[in-house]
PDB file of N, CA and C in Angstrom:
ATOM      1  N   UNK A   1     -12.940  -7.004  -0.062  1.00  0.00           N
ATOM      2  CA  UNK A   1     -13.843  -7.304   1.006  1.00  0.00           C
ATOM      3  C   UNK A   1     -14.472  -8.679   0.814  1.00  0.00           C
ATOM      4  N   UNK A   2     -14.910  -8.667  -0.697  1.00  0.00           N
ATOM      5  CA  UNK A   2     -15.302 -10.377  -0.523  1.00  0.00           C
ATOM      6  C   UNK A   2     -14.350 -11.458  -0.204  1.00  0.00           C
ATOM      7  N   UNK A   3     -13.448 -11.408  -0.363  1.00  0.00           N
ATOM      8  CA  UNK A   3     -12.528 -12.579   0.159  1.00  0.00           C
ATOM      9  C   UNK A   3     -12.466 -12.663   1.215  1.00  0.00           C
ATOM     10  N   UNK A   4     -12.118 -11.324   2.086  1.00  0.00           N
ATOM     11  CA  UNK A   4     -12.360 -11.587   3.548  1.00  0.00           C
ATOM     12  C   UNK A   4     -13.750 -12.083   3.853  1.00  0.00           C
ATOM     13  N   UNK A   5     -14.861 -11.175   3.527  1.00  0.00           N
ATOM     14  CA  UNK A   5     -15.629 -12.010   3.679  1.00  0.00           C
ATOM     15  C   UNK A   5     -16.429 -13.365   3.648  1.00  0.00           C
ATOM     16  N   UNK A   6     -15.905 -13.845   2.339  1.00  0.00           N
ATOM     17  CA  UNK A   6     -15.812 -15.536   2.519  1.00  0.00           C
ATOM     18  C   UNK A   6     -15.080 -16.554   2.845  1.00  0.00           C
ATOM     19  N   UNK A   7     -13.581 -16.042   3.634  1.00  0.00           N
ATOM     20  CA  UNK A   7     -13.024 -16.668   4.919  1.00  0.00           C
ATOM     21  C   UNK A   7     -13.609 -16.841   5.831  1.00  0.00           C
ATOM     22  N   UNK A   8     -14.473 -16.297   6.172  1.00  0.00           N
ATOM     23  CA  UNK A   8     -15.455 -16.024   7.259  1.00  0.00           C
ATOM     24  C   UNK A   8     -16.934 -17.444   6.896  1.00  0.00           C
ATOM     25  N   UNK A   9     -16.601 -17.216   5.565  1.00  0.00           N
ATOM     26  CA  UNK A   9     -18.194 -18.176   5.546  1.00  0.00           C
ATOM     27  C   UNK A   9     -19.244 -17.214   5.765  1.00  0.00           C
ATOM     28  N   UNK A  10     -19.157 -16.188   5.707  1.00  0.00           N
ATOM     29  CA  UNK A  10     -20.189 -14.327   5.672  1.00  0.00           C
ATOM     30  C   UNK A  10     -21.215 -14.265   4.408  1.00  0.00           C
ATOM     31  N   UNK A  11     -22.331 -14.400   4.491  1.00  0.00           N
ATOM     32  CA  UNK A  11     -23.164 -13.788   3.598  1.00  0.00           C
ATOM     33  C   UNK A  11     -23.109 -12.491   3.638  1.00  0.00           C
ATOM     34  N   UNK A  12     -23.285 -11.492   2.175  1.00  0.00           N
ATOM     35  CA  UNK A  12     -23.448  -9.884   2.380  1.00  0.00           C
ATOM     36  C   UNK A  12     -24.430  -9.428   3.814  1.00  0.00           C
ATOM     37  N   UNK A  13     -24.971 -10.432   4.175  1.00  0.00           N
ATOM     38  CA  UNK A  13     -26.384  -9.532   5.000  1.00  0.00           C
ATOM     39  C   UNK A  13     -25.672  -9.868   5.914  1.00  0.00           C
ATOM     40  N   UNK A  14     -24.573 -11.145   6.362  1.00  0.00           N
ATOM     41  CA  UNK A  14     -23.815 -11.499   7.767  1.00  0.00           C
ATOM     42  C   UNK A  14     -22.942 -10.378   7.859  1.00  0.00           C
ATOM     43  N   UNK A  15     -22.192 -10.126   6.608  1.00  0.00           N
ATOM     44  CA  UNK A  15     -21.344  -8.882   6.837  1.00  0.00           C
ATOM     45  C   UNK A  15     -22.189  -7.615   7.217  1.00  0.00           C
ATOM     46  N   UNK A  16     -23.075  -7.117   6.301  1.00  0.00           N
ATOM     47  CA  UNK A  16     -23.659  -6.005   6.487  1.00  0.00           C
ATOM     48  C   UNK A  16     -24.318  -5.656   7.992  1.00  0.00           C
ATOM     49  N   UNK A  17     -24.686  -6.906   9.017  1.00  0.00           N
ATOM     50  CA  UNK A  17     -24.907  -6.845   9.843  1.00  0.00           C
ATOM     51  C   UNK A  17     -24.010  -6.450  10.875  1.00  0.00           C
ATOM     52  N   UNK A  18     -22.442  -7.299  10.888  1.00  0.00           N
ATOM     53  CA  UNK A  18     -21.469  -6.837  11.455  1.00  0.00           C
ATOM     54  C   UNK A  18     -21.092  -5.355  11.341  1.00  0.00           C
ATOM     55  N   UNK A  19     -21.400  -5.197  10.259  1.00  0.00           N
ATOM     56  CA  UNK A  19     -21.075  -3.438  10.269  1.00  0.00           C
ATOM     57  C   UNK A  19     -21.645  -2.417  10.973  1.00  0.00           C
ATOM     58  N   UNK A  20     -23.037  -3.039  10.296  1.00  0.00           N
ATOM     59  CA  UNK A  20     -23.841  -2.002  11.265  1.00  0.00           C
ATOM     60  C   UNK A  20     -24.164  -2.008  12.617  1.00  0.00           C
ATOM     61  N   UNK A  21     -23.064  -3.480  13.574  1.00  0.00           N
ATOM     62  CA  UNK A  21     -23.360  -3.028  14.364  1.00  0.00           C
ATOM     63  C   UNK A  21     -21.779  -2.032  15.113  1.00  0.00           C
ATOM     64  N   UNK A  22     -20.706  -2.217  14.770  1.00  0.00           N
ATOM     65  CA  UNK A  22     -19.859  -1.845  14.098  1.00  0.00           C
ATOM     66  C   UNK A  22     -20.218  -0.375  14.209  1.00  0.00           C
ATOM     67  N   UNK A  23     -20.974   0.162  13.730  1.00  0.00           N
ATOM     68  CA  UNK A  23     -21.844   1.647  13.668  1.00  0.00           C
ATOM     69  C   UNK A  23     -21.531   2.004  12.539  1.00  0.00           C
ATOM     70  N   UNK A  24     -21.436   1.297  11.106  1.00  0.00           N
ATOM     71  CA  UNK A  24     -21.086   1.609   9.723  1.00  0.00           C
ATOM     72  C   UNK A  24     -23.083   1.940   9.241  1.00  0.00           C
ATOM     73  N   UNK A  25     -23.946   2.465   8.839  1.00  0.00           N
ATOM     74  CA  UNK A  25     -24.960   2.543   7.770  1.00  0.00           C
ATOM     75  C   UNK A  25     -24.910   2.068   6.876  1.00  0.00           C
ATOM     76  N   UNK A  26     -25.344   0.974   6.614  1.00  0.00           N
ATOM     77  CA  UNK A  26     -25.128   0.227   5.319  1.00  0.00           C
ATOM     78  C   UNK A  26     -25.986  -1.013   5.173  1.00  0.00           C
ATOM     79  N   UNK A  27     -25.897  -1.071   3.988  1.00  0.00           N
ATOM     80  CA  UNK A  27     -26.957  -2.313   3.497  1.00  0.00           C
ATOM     81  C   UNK A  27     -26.289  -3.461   3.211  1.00  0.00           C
ATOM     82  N   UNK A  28     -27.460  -4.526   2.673  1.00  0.00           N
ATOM     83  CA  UNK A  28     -26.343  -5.367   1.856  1.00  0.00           C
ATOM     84  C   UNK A  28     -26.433  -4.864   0.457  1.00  0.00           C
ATOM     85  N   UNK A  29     -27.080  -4.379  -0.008  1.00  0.00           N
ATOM     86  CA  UNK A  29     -26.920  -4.087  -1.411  1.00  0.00           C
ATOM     87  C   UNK A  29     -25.589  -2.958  -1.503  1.00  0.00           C
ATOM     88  N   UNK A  30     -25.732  -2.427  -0.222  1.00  0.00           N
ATOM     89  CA  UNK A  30     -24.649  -0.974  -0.020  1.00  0.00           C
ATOM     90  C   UNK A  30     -23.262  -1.893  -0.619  1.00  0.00           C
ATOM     91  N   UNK A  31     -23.166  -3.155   0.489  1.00  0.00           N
ATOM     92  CA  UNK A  31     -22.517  -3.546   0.327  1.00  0.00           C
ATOM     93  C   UNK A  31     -21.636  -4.480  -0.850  1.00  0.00           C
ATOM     94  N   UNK A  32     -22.991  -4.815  -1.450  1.00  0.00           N
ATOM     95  CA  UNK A  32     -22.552  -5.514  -2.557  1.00  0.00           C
ATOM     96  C   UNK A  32     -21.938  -4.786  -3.621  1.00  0.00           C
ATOM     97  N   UNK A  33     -22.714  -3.315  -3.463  1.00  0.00           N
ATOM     98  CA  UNK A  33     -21.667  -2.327  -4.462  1.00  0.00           C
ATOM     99  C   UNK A  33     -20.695  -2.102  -4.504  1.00  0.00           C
ATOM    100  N   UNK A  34     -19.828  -2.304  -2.984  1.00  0.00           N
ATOM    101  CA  UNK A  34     -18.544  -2.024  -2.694  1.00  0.00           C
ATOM    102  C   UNK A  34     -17.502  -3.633  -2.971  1.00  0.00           C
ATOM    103  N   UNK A  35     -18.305  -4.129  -2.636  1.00  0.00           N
ATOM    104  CA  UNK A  35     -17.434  -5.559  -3.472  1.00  0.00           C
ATOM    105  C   UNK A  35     -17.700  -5.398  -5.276  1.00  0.00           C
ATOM    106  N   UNK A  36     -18.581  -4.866  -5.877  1.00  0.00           N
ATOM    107  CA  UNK A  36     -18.792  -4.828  -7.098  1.00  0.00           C
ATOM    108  C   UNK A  36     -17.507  -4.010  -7.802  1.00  0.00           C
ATOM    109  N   UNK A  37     -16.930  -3.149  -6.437  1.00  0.00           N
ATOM    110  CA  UNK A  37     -16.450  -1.994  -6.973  1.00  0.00           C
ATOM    111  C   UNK A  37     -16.678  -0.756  -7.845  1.00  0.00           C
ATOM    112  N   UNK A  38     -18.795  -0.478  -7.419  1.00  0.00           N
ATOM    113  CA  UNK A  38     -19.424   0.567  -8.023  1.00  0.00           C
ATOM    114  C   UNK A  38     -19.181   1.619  -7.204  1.00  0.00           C
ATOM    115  N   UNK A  39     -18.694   1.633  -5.979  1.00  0.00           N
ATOM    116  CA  UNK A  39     -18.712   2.769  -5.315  1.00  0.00           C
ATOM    117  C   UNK A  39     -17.458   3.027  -4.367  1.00  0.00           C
ATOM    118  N   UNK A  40     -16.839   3.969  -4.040  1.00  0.00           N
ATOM    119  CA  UNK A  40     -15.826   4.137  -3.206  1.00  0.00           C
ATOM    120  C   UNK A  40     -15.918   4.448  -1.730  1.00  0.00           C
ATOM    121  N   UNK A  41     -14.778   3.560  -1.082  1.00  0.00           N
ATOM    122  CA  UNK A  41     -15.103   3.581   0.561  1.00  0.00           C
ATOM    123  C   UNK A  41     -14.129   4.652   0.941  1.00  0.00           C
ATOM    124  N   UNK A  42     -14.601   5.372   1.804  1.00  0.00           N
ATOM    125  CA  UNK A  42     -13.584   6.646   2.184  1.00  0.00           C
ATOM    126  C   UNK A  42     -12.917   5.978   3.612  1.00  0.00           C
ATOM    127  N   UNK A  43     -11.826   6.583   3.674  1.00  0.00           N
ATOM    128  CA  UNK A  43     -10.602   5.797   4.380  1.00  0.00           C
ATOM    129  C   UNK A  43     -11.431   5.600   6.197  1.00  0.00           C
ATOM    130  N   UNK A  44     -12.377   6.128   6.376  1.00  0.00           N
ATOM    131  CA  UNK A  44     -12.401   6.372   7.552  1.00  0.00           C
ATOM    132  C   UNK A  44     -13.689   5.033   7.856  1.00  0.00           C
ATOM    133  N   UNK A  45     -14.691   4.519   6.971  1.00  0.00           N
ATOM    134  CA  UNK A  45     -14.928   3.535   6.831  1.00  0.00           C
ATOM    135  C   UNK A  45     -14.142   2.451   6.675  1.00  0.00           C
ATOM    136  N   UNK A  46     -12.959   2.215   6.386  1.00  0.00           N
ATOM    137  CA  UNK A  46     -12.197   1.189   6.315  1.00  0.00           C
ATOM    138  C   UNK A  46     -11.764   0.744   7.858  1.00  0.00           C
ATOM    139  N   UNK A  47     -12.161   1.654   8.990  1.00  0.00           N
ATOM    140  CA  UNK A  47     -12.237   1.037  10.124  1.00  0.00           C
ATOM    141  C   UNK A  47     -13.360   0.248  10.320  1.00  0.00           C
ATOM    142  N   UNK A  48     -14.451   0.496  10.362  1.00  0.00           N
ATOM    143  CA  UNK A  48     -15.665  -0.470  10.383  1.00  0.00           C
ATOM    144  C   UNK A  48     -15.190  -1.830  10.090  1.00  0.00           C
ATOM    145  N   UNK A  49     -14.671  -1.944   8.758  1.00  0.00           N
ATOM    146  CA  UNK A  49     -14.598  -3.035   8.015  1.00  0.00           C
ATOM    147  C   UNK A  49     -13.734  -3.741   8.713  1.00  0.00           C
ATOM    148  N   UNK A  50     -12.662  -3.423   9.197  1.00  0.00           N
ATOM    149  CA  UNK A  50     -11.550  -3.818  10.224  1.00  0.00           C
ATOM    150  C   UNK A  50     -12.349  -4.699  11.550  1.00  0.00           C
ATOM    151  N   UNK A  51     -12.998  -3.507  12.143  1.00  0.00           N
ATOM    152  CA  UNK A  51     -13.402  -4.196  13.378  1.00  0.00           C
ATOM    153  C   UNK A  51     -14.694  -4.992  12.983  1.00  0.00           C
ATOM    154  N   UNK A  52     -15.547  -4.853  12.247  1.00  0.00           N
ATOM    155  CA  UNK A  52     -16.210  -6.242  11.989  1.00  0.00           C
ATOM    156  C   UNK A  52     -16.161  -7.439  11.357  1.00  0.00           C
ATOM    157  N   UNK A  53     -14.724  -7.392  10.426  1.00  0.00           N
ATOM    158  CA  UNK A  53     -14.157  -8.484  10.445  1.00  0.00           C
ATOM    159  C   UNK A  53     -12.690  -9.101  11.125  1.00  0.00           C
ATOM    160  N   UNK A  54     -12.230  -8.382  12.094  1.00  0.00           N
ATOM    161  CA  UNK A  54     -11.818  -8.222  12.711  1.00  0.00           C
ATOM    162  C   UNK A  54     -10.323  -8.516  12.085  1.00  0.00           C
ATOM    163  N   UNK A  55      -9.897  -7.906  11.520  1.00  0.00           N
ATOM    164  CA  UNK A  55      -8.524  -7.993  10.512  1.00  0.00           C
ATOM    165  C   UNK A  55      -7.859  -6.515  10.529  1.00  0.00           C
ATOM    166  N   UNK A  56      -6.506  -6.770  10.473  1.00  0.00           N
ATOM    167  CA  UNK A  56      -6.108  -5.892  10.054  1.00  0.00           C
ATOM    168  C   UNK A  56      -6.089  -4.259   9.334  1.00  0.00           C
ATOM    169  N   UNK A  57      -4.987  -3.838   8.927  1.00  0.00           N
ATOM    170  CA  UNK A  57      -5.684  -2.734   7.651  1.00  0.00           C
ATOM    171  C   UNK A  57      -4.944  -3.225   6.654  1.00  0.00           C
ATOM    172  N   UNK A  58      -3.915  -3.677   6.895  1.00  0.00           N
ATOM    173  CA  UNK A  58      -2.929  -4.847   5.489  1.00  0.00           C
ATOM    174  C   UNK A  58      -3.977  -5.560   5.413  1.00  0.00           C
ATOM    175  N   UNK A  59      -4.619  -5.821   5.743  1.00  0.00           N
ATOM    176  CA  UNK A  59      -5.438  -7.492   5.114  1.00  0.00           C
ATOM    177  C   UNK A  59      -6.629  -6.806   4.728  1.00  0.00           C
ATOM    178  N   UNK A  60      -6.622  -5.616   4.684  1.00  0.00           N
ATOM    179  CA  UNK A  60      -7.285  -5.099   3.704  1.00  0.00           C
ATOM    180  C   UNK A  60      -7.017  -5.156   2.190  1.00  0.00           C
ATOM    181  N   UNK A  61      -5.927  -4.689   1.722  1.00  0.00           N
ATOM    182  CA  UNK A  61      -5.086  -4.896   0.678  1.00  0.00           C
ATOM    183  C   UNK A  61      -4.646  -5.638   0.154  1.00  0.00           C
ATOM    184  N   UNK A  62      -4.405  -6.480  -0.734  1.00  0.00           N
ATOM    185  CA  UNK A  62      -3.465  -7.301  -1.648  1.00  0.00           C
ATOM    186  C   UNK A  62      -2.048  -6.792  -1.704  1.00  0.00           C
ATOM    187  N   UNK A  63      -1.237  -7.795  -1.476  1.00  0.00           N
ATOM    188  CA  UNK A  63      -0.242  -7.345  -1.227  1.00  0.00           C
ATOM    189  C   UNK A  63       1.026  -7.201  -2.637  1.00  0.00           C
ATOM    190  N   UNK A  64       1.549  -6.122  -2.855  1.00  0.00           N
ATOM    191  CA  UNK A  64       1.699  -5.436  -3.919  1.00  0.00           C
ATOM    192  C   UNK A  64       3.110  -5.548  -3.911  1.00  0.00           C
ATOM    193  N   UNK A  65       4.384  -6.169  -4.109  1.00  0.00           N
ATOM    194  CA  UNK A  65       5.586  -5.425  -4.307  1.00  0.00           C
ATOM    195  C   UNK A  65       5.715  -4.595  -5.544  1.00  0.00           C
ATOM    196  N   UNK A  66       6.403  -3.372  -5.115  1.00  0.00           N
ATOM    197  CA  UNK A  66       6.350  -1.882  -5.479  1.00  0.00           C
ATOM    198  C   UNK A  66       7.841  -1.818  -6.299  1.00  0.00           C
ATOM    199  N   UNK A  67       8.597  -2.681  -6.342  1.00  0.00           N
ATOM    200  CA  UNK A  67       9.780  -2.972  -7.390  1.00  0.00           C
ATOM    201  C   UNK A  67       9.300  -3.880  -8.615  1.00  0.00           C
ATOM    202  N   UNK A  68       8.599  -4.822  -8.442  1.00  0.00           N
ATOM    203  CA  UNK A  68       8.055  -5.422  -8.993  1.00  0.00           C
ATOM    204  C   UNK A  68       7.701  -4.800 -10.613  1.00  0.00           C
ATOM    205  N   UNK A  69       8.560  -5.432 -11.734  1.00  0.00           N
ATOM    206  CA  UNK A  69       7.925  -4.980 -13.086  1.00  0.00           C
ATOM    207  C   UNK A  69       6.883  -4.781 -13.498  1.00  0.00           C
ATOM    208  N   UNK A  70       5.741  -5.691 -12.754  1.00  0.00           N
ATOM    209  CA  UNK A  70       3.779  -5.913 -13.259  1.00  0.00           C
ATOM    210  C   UNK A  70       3.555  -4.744 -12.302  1.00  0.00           C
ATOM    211  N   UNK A  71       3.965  -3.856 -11.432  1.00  0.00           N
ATOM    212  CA  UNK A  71       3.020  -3.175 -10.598  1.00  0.00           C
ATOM    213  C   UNK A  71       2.155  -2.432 -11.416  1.00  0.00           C
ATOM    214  N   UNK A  72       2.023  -1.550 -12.463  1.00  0.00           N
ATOM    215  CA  UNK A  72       1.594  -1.009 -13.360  1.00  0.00           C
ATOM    216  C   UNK A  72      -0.059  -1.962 -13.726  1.00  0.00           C
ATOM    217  N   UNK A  73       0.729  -3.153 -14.183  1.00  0.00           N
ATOM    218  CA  UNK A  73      -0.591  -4.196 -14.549  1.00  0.00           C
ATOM    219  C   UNK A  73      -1.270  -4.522 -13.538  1.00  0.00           C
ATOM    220  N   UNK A  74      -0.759  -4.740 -12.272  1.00  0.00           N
ATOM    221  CA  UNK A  74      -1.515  -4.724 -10.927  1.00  0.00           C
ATOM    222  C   UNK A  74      -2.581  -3.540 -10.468  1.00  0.00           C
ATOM    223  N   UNK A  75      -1.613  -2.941 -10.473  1.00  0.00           N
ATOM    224  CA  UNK A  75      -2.593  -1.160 -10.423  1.00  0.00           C
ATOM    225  C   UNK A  75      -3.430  -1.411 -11.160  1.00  0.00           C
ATOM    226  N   UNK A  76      -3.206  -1.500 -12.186  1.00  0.00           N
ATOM    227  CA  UNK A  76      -4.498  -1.430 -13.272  1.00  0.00           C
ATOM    228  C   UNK A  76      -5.311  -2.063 -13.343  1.00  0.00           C
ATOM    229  N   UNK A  77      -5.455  -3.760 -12.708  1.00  0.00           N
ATOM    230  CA  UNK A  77      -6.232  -4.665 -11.996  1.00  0.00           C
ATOM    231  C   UNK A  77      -7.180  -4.156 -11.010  1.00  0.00           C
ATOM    232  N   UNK A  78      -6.249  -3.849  -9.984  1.00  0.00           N
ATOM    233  CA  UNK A  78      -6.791  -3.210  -8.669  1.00  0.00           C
ATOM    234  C   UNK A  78      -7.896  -2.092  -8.764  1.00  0.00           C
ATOM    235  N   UNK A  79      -7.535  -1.278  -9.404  1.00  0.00           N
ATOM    236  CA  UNK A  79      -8.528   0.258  -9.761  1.00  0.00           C
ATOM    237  C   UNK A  79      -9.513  -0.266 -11.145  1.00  0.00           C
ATOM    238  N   UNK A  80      -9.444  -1.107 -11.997  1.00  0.00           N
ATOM    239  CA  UNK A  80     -10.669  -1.531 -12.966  1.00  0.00           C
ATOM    240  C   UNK A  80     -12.129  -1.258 -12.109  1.00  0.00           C
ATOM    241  N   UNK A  81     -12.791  -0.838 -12.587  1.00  0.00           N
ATOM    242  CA  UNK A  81     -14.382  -0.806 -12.111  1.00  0.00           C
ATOM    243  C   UNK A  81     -15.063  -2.038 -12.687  1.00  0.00           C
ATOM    244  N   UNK A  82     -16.043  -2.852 -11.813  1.00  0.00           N
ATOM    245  CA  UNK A  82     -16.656  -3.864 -12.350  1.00  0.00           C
ATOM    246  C   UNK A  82     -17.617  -3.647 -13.149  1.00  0.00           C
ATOM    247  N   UNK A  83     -18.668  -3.242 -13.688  1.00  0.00           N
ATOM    248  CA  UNK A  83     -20.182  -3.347 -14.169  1.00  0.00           C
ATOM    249  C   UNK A  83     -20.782  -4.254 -14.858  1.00  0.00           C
TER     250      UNK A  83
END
């Protein structure tokens, strides 16, 4: 989410605003957790995020080839928790 969001030139509170109007509940701190990767977004929020930054659901994701020898090390990138 932060990358999209700083394509945008988006502060957390510019994003957090888009969301909520969007009809997502959320803060910016909400939000900053979810870029922190302290908390998990359930799939049905990942529309919000879509239509207030107005992208895709691939451009949600990093894009992964799945033959690829590193996918393992990728995965394991991807799912790390920050703190």
């Amino acid at each position: 989410m932060r990358k999209l969001r700083n394509q945008k030139n988006w502060t957390q509170e510019q994003l957090a605003g888009a969301l909520q109007r969007a009809g997502l509940d959320i803060s910016r701190s909400g939000l900053a957790k979810i870029e922190a990767r302290m908390v998990w977004v359930a799939d049905h929020e990942l529309l919000f995020f879509m239509k207030a930054l107005k992208v895709s659901f691939e451009d949600l994701y990093p894009s992964i080839d799945a033959h690829s020898p590193e996918l393992y090390d990728n995965l394991k990138r991807l799912m790390k928790k920050r703190f």
